[in-house]
Protein backbone atom coordinates (compact mmCIF):
# COMPACT_ATOMS: atom_id res chain seq x y z
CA UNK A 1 115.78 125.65 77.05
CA UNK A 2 112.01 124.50 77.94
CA UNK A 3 111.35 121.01 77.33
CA UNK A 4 108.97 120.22 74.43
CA UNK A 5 106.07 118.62 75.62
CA UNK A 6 102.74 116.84 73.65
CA UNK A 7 100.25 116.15 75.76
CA UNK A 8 97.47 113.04 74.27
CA UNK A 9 94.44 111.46 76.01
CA UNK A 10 94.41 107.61 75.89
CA UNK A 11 91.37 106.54 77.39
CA UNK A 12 88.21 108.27 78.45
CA UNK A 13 89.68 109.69 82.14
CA UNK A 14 93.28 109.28 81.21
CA UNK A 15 96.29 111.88 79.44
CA UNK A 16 99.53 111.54 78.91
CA UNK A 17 102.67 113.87 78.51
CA UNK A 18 105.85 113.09 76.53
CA UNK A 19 108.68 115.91 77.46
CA UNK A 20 111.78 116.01 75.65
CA UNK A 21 114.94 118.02 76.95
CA UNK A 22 113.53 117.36 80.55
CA UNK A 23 115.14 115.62 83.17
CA UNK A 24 113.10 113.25 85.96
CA UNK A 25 112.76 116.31 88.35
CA UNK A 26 111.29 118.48 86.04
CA UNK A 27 108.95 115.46 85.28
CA UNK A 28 107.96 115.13 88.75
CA UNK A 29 107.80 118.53 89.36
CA UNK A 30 105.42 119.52 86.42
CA UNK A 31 103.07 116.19 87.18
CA UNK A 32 103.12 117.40 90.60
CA UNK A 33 101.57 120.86 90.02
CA UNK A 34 99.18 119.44 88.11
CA UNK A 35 98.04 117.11 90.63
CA UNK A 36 97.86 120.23 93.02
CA UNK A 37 95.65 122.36 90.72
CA UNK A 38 93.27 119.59 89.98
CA UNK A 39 92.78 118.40 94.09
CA UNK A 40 92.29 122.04 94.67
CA UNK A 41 89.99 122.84 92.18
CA UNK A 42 86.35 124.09 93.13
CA UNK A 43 85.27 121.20 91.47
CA UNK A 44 81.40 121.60 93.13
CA UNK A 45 80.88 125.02 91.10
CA UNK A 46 80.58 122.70 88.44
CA UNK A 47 78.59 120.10 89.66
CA UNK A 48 77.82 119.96 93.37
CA UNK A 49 78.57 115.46 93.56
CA UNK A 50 81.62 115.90 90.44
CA UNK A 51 84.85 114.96 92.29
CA UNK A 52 88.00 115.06 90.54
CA UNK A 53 91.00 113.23 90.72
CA UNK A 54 94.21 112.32 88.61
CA UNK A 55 97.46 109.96 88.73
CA UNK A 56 100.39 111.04 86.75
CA UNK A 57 103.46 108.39 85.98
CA UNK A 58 106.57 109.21 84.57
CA UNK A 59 110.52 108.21 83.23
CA UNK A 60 113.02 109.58 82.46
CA UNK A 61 114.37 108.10 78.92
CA UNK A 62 117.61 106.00 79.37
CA UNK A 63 120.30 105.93 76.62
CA UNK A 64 119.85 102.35 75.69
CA UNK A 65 115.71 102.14 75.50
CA UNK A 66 113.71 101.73 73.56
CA UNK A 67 110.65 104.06 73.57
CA UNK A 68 108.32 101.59 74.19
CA UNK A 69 110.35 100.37 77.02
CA UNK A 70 110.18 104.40 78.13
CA UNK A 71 106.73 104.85 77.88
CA UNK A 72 105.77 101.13 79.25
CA UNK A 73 107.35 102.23 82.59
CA UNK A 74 105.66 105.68 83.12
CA UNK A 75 102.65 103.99 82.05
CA UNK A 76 104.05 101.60 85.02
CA UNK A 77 104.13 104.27 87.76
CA UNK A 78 100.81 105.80 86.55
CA UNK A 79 98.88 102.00 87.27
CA UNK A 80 100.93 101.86 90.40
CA UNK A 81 99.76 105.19 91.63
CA UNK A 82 96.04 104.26 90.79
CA UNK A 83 96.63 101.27 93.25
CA UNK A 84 97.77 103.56 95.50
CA UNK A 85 94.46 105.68 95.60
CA UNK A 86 95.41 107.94 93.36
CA UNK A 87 96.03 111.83 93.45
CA UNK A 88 99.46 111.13 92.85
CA UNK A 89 102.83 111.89 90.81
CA UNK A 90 105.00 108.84 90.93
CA UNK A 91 107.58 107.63 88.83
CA UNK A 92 107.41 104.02 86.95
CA UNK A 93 110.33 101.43 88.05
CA UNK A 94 113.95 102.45 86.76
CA UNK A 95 113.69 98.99 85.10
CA UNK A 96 110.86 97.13 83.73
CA UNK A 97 111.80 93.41 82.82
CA UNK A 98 112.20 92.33 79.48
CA UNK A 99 109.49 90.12 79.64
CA UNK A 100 107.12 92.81 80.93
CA UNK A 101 107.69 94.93 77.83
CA UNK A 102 105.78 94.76 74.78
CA UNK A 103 107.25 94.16 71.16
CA UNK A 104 106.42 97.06 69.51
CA UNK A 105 103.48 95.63 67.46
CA UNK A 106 101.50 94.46 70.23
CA UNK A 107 102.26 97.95 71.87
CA UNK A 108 99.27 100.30 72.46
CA UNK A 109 99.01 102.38 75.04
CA UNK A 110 95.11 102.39 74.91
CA UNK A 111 95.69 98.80 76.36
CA UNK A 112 97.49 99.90 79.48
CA UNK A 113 94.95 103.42 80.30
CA UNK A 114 91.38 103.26 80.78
């Protein structure tokens, strides 16, 4: 079956995508397109100085997280691939310290995206 998806915006230049019944490849895969289409784009039909880019992180859900924990480390490889330059897919650390996490009411995901 396709995985269910809800896409959100969290910032003023930043989206996010939840997937359920997906698996990590599909993740990348899907981020990865995206990527593609937007570096691609005619972006100057628009506006002749308007450049474009985007940074996608993402995890794959383990049995014993919590989703905070889940989304804290996508949100982890999405930061990492700003760093980076950005114009990338890239998937957030397997595991994110305890200590790095957020309790779940000092969780927003508006702090971590611009």
């Amino acid at each position: 079956p396709e995985a269910i998806r809800y896409f959100g915006r969290c910032g003023d230049d930043t989206f996010y995508q939840v997937m359920f019944k997906g698996n990590k490849e599909k993740a990348k895969k899907i981020s990865q397109r995206l990527v593609d289409h937007i570096r691609k784009y005619d972006w100057y039909k628009i506006s002749p100085e308007l450049q474009v880019t985007c940074t996608f992180g993402y995890a794959t859900l383990k049995n014993d997280e919590t989703p905070y924990a889940w989304i804290y480390r996508a949100i982890e490889g999405m930061l990492e691939g700003k760093k980076r330059g950005g114009n990338i897919s890239l998937e957030g650390p397997y595991f994110a310290g305890k200590e790095r996490i957020p309790r779940q009411r000092e969780f927003s995901i508006r702090n971590y995206c611009s």
